[in-house]
Protein backbone atom coordinates (compact mmCIF):
# COMPACT_ATOMS: atom_id res chain seq x y z
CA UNK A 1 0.00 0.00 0.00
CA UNK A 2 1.39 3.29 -0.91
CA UNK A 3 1.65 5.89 1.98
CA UNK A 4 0.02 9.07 1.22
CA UNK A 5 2.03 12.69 1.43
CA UNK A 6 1.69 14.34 4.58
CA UNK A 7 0.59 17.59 4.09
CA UNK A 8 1.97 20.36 6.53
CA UNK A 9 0.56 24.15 6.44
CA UNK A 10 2.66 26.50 7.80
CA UNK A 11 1.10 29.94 9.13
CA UNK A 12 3.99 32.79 9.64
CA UNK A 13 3.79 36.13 11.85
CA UNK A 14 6.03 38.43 12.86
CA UNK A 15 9.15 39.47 11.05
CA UNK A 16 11.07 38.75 8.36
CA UNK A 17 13.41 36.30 10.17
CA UNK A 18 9.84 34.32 10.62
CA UNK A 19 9.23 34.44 6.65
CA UNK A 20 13.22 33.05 6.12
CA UNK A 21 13.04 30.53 8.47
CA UNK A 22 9.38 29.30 7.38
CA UNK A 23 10.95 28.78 3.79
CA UNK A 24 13.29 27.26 5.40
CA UNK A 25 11.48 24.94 7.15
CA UNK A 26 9.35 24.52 4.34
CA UNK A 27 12.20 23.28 1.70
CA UNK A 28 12.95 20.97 4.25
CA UNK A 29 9.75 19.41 4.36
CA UNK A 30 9.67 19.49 0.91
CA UNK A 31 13.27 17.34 0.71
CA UNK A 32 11.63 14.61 2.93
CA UNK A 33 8.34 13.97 0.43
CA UNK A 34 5.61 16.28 2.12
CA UNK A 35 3.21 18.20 0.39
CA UNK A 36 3.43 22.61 1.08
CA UNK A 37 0.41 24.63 1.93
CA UNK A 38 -1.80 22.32 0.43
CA UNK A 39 -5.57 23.81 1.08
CA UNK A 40 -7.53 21.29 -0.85
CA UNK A 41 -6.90 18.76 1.89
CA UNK A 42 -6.45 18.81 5.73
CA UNK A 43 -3.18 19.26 6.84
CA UNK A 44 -0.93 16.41 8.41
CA UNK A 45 0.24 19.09 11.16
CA UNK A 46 -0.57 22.75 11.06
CA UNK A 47 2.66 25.09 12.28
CA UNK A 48 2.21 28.56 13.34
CA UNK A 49 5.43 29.84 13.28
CA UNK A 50 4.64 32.76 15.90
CA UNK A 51 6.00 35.99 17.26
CA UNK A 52 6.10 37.66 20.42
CA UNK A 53 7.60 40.83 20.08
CA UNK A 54 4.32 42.88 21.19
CA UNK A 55 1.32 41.18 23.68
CA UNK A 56 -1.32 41.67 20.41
CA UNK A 57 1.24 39.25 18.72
CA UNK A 58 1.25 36.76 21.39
CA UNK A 59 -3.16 37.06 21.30
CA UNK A 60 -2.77 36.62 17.58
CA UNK A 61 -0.72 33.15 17.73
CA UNK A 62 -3.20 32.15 20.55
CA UNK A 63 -6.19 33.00 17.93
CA UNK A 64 -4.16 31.14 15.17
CA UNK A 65 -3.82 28.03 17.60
CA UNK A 66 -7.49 27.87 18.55
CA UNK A 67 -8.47 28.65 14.93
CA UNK A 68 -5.71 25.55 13.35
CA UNK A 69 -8.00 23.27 16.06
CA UNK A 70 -11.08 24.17 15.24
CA UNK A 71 -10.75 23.97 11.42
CA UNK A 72 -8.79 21.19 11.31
CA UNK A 73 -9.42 18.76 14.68
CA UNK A 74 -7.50 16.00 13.98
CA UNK A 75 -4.98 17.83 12.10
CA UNK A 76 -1.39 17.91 14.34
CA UNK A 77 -1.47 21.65 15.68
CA UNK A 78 2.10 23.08 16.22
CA UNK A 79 3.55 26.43 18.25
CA UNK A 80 7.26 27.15 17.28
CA UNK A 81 8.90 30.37 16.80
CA UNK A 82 9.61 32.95 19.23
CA UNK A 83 6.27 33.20 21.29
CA UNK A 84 6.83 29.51 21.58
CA UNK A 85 10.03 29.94 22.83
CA UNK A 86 8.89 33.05 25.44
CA UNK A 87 5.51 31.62 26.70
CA UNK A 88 6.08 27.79 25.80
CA UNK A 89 4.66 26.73 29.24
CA UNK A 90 1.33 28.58 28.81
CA UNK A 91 0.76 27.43 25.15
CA UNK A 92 1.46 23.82 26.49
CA UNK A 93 -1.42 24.14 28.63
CA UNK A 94 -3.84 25.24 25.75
CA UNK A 95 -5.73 22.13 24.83
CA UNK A 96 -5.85 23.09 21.08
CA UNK A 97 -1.43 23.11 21.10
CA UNK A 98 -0.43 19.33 20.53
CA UNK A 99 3.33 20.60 20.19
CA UNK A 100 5.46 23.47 21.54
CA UNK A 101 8.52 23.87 19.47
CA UNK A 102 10.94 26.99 20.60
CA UNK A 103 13.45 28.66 18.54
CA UNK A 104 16.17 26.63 20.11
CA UNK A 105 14.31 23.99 18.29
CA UNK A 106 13.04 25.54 15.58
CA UNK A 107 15.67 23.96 13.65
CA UNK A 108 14.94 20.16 13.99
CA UNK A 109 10.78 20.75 13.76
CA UNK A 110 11.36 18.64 10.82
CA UNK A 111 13.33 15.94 11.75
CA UNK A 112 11.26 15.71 14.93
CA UNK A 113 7.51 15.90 13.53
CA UNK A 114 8.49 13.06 10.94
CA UNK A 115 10.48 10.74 12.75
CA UNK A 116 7.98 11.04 15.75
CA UNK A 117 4.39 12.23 14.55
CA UNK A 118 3.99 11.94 10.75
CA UNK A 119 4.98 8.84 8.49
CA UNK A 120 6.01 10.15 5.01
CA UNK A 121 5.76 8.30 1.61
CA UNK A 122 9.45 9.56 1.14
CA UNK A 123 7.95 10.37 -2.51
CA UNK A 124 9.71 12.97 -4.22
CA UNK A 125 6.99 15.95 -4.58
CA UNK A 126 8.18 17.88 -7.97
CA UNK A 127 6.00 20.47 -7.27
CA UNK A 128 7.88 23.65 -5.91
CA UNK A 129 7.70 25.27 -2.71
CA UNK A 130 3.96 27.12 -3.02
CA UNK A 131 4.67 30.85 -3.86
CA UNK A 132 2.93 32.52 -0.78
CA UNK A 133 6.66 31.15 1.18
CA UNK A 134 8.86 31.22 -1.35
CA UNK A 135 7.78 35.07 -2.37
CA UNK A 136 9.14 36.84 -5.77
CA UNK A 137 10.98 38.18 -3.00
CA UNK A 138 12.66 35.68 -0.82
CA UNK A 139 13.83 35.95 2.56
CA UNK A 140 17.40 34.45 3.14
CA UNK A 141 18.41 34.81 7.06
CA UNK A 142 22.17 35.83 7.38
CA UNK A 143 22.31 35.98 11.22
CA UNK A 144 20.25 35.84 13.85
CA UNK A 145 20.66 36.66 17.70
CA UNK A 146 21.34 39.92 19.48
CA UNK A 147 23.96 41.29 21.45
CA UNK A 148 22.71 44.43 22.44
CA UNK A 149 20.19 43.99 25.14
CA UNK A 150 17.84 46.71 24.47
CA UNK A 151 15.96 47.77 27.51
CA UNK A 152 12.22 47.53 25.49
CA UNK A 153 13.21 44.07 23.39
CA UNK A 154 12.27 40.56 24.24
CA UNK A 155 14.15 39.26 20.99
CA UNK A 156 17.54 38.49 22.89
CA UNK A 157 15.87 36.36 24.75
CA UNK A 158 13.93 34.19 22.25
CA UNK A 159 16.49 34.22 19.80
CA UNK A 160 19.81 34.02 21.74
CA UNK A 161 23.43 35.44 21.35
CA UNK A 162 24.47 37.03 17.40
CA UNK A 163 25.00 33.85 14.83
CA UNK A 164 26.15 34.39 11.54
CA UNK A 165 25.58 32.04 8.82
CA UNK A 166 27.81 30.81 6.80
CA UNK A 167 28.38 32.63 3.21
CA UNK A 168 28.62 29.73 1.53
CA UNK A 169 25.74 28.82 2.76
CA UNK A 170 23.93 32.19 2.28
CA UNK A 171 25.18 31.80 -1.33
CA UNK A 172 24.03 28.70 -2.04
CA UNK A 173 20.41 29.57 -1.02
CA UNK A 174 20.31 32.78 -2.77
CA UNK A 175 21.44 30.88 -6.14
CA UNK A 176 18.64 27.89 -5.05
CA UNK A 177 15.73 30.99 -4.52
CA UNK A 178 16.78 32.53 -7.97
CA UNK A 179 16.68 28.90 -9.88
CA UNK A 180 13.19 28.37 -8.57
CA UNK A 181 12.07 32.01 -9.97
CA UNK A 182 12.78 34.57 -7.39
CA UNK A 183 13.93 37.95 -8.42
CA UNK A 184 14.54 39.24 -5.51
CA UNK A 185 16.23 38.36 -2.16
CA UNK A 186 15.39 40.22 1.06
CA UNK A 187 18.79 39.49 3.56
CA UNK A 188 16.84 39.16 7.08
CA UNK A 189 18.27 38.65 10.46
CA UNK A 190 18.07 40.47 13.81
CA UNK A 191 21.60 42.27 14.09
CA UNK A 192 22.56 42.45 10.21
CA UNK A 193 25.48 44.98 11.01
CA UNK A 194 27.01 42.87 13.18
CA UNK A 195 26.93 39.95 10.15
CA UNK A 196 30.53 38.04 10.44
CA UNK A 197 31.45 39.28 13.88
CA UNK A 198 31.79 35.46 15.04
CA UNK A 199 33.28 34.24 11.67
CA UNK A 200 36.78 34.40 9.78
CA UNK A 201 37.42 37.73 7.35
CA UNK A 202 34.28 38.57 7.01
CA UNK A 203 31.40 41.19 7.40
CA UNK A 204 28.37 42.85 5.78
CA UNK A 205 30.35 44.58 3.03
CA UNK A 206 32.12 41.56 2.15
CA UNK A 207 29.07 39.13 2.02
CA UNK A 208 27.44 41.80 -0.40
CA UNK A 209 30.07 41.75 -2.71
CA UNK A 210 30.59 38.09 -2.61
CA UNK A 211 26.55 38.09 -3.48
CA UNK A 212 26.74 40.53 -5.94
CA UNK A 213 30.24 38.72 -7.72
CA UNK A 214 28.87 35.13 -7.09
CA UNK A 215 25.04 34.98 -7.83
CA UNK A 216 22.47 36.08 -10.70
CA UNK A 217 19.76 37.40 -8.43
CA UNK A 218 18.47 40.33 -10.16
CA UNK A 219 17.46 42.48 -6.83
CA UNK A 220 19.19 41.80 -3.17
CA UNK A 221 17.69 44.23 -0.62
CA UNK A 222 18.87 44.75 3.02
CA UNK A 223 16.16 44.37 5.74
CA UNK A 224 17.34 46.44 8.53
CA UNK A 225 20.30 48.47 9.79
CA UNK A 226 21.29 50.28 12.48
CA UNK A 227 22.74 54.08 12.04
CA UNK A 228 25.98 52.88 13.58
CA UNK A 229 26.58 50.27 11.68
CA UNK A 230 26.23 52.66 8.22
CA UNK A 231 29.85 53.54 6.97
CA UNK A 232 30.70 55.27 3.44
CA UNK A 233 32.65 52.18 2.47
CA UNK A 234 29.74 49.90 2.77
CA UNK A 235 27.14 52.93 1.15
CA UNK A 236 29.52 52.58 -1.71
CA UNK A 237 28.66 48.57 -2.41
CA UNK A 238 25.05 50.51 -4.11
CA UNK A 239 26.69 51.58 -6.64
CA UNK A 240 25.52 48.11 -8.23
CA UNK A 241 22.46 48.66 -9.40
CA UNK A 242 21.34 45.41 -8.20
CA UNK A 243 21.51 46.35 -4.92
CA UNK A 244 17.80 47.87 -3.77
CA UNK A 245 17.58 51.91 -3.06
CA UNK A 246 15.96 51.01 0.39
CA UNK A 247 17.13 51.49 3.91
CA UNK A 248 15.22 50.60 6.91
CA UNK A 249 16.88 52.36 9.51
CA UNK A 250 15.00 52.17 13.26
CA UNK A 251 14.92 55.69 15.20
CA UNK A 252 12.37 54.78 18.39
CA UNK A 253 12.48 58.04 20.10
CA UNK A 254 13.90 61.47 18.76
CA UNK A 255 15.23 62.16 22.43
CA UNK A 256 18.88 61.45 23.28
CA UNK A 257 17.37 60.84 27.17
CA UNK A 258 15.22 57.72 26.28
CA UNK A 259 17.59 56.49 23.20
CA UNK A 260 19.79 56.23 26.26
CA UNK A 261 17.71 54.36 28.53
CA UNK A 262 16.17 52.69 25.77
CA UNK A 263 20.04 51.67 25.76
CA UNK A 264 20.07 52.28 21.67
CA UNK A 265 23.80 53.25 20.51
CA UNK A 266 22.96 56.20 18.82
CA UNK A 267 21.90 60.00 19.45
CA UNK A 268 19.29 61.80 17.11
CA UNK A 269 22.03 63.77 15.99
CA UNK A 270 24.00 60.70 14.64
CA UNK A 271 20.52 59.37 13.35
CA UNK A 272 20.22 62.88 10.90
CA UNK A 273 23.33 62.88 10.22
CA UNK A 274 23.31 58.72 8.85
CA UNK A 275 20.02 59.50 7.01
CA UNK A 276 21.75 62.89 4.98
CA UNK A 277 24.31 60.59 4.22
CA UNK A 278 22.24 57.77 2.74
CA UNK A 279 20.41 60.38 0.82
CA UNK A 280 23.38 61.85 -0.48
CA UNK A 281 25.50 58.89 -2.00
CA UNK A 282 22.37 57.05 -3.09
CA UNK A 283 19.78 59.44 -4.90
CA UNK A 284 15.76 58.22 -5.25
CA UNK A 285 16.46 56.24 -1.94
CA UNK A 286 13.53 54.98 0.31
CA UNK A 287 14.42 55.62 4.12
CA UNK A 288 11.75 53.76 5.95
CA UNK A 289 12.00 53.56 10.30
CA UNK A 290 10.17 52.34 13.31
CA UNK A 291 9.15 54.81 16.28
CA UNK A 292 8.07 53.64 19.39
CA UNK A 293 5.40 55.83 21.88
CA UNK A 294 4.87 55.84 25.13
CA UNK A 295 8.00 54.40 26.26
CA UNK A 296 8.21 54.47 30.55
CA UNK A 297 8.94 58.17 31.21
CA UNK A 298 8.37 59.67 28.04
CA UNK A 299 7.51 63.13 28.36
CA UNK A 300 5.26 65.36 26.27
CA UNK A 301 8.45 67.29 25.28
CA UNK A 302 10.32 64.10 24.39
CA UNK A 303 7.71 62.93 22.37
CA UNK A 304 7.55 66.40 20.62
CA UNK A 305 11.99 65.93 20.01
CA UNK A 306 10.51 62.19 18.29
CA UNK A 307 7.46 64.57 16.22
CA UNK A 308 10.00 67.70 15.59
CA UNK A 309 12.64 64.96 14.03
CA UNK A 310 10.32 62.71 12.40
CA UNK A 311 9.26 66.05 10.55
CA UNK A 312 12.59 66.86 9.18
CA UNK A 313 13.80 63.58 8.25
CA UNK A 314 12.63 62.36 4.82
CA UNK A 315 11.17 59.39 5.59
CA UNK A 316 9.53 57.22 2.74
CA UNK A 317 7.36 55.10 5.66
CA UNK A 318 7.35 55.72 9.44
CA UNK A 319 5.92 52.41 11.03
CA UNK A 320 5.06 53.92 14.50
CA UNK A 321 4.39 50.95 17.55
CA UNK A 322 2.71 52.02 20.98
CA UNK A 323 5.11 50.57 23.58
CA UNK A 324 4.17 47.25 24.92
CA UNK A 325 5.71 45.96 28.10
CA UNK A 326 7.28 42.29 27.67
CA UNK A 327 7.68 40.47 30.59
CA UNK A 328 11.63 39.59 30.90
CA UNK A 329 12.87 43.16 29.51
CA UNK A 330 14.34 45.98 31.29
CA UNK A 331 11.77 48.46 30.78
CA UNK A 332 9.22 45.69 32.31
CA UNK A 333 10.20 46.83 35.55
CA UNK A 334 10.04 50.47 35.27
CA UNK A 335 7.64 52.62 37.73
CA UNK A 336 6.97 55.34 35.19
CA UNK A 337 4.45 54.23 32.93
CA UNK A 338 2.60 56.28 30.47
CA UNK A 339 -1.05 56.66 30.58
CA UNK A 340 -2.76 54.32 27.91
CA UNK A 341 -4.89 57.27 26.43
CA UNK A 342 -2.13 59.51 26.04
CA UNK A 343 -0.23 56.73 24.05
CA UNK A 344 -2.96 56.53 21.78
CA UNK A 345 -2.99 59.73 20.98
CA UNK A 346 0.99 60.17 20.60
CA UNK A 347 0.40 57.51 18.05
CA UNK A 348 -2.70 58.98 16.50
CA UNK A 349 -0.40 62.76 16.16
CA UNK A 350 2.22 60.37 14.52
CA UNK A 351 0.46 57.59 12.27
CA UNK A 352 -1.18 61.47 10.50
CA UNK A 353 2.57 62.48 10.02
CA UNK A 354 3.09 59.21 9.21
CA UNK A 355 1.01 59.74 6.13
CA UNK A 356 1.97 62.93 5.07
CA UNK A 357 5.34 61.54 4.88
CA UNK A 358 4.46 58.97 2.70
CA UNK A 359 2.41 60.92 0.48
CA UNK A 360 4.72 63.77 0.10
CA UNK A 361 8.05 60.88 -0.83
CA UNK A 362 5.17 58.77 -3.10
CA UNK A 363 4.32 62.41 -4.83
CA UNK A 364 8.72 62.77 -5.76
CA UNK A 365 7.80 59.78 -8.12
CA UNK A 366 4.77 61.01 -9.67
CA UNK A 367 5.68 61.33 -13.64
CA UNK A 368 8.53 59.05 -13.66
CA UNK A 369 9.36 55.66 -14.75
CA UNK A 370 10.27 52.80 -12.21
CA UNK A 371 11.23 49.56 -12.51
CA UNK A 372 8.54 47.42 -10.75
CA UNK A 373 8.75 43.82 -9.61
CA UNK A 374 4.99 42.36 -9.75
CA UNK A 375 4.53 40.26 -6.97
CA UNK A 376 1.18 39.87 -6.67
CA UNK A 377 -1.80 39.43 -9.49
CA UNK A 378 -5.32 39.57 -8.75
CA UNK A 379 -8.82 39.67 -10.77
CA UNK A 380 -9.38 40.48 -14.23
CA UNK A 381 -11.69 43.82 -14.34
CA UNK A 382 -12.42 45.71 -17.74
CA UNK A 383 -8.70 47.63 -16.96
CA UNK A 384 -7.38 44.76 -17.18
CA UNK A 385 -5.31 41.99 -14.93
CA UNK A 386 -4.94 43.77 -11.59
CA UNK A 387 -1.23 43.75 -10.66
CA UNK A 388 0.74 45.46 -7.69
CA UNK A 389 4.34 45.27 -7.26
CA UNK A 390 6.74 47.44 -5.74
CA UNK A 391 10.23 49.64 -7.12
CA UNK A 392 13.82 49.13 -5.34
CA UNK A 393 12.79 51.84 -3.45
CA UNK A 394 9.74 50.49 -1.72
CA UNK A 395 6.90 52.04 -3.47
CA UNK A 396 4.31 50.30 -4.15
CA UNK A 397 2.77 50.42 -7.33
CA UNK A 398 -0.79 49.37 -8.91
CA UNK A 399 -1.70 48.99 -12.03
CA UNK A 400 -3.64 47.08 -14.53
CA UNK A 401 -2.49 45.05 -17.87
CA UNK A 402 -4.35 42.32 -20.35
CA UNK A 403 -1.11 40.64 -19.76
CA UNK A 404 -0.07 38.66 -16.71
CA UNK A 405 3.51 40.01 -15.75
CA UNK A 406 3.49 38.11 -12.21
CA UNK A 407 7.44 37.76 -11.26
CA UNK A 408 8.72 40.04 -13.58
CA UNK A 409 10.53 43.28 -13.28
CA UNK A 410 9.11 45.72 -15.78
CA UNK A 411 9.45 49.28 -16.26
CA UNK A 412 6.44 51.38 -16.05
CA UNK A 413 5.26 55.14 -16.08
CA UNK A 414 3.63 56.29 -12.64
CA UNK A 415 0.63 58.71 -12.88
CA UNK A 416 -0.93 59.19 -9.92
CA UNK A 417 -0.98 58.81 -5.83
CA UNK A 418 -3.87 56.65 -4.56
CA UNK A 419 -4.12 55.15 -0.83
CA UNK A 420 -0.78 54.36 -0.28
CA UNK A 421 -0.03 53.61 -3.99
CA UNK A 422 1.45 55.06 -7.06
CA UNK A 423 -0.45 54.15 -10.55
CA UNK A 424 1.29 53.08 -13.50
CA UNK A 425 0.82 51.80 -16.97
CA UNK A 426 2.92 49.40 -18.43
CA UNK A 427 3.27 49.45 -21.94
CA UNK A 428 2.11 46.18 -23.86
């Protein structure tokens, strides 16, 4: 009798880390005869690969637990990922959780589920990994880990100490992703300026020419960097157009007082001064950051230093996060805590600027022509194929063609702003 495919879903939150380890994972599964993502069928084992780096993203893994249960009862129901790895005794106790996987062992979920919970066929599946984890974009994790302790983070502790992978390794993936179709690789980890600490003549700058010298990937783009770690010598590795005009560069508070206690290893005045740079060797670039409001003793005039530099920076995207206390952190255990109205209306004051800023960077582009990658297609209308994609620079674009140009970078001419969006033709 021939053994059937076990079928395993995996359901990703959280950062991009999450997304490069869930391909990860998935490619895995894939090597040992299991069908991907398969929704026609109920799963073998359902894996939500959680976060934890805010309480509303520990309720949402517990909604995605109860909700894996209920839709699919006798379906094996799986917590890994760094919520499991933070609250692992609590989601043990949940009835609907057959199996608490942390990060730690994140890395033999598939060598465990198999050889303990699943029986596979060991049939080779030739279909590839389903697109909604592999991405046009892929995720490719370089490091992961953090050394720096911040006073607000949980990460630290559900990821551990800085790890750099391998470049061979790193290169051999990338190469792998772009085979299968990718056109675009998004370099994830938690520390990414602190890539090759741990390893032999190596760092950020190197692995990025060594991707750039040794792979075909049409688009590599950087995840996230700190303004420390930002030096001319590596700005000058963009001068390969293959390398994405995007920087996400974190500021959480515009006052040197809580950046301090915050324990960040900058000052807003070494923030500015990073950004003009970037904006100066590298022209067009998207500068997108994260603010955080409401952080223990944040007063109304050191919110207003986060507002006044917010305002001059030229931010492409401000993602702005009301603090959240994580049990285990520094701040935790701080006495001054901010009221939870005035939070939400720090946030409110800085989501609105948080638009502005976006419109007025999305507006720079109006009337030119950028190279889009289409990564996702929807419904045929009388326009046309509905397609959005976005530009090296992180804008996204949406437009609408009788031909389906999923996956592919194409130039087009952009129009017009619309929620968040530039509009653009694409001639046929």
């Amino acid at each position: 009798m021939e053994l059937k495919q076990p079928n395993i879903i995996i359901e990703t939150h959280g950062c991009k880390l999450n997304q490069a380890d869930s391909l990860q994972i998935a490619t895995e599964f894939k090597s040992r005869g299991c069908k991907i993502n398969d929704y026609t069928q109920p799963p073998s084992a359902y894996i939500v690969n959680s976060c934890t780096v805010t309480h509303t993203a520990d309720k949402k893994a517990r909604q995605a637990l109860r909700k894996a249960r209920k839709q699919y009862p006798e379906s094996l129901v799986v917590a890994t990922g760094c919520y499991a790895e933070h609250g692992g005794k609590f989601l043990s106790k949940m009835p609907e959780v057959d199996i608490v996987l942390g990060n730690k062992s994140k890395k033999d979920i598939v060598t465990t589920l198999l050889d303990n919970y699943l029986i596979t066929s060991n049939k080779k599946d030739e279909e590839s990994i389903p697109q909604q984890l592999l991405f046009t974009r892929s995720r490719v994790k370089i490091q992961e880990g953090c050394n720096q302790i911040c006073a607000y983070c949980i990460i630290p502790r559900v990821r551990g100490r800085e790890i750099s992978v391998p470049l061979e390794k790193i290169l051999g993936q990338i190469q792998e992703y772009t085979d299968q179709g990718s056109k675009e690789v998004v370099l994830t980890g938690t520390q990414l300026g602190s890539y090759g600490y741990d390893l032999n003549n190596i760092n950020l700058e190197m692995m990025l020419e060594q991707i750039l010298d040794k792979t075909s990937i049409p688009r590599i783009r950087i995840s996230s960097l700190q303004p420390q770690e930002i030096t001319n010598s590596l700005l000058s590795v963009w001068n390969d157009e293959r390398m994405c005009r995007h920087f996400h560069v974190p500021l959480q508070s515009g006052s040197n007082r809580i950046l301090k206690v915050m324990r960040r290893r900058y000052t807003a005045e070494k923030f500015i001064e990073t950004i003009q740079r970037i904006q100066e060797v590298i022209p067009d670039v998207g500068v997108t950051t994260d603010v955080i409001v409401g952080f223990p003793g944040e007063t109304d005039e050191e919110f207003n230093q986060t507002l006044h530099l917010a305002k001059f920076a030229d931010f492409a995207k401000i993602h702005v996060f009301p603090y959240s206390a994580r049990p285990g952190t520094t701040s935790f255990y701080l006495k001054n805590d901010i009221d939870p109205r005035i939070i939400k209306e720090r946030a409110k004051i800085l989501n609105q600027l948080a638009k502005e800023k976006q419109s007025c960077f999305l507006g720079k582009f109006v009337g030119t022509k950028q190279h889009v990658l289409w990564d996702q297609v929807g419904k045929s209308t009388p326009l046309g194929i509905e397609h959005k994609g976005i530009t090296d620079n992180y804008i996204r674009v949406l437009s609408w063609s009788k031909k389906n140009s999923y996956n592919q970078i194409i130039e087009a001419d952009l129009f017009r702003k619309e929620n968040g969006y530039i509009l653009g033709s694409v001639t046929e």
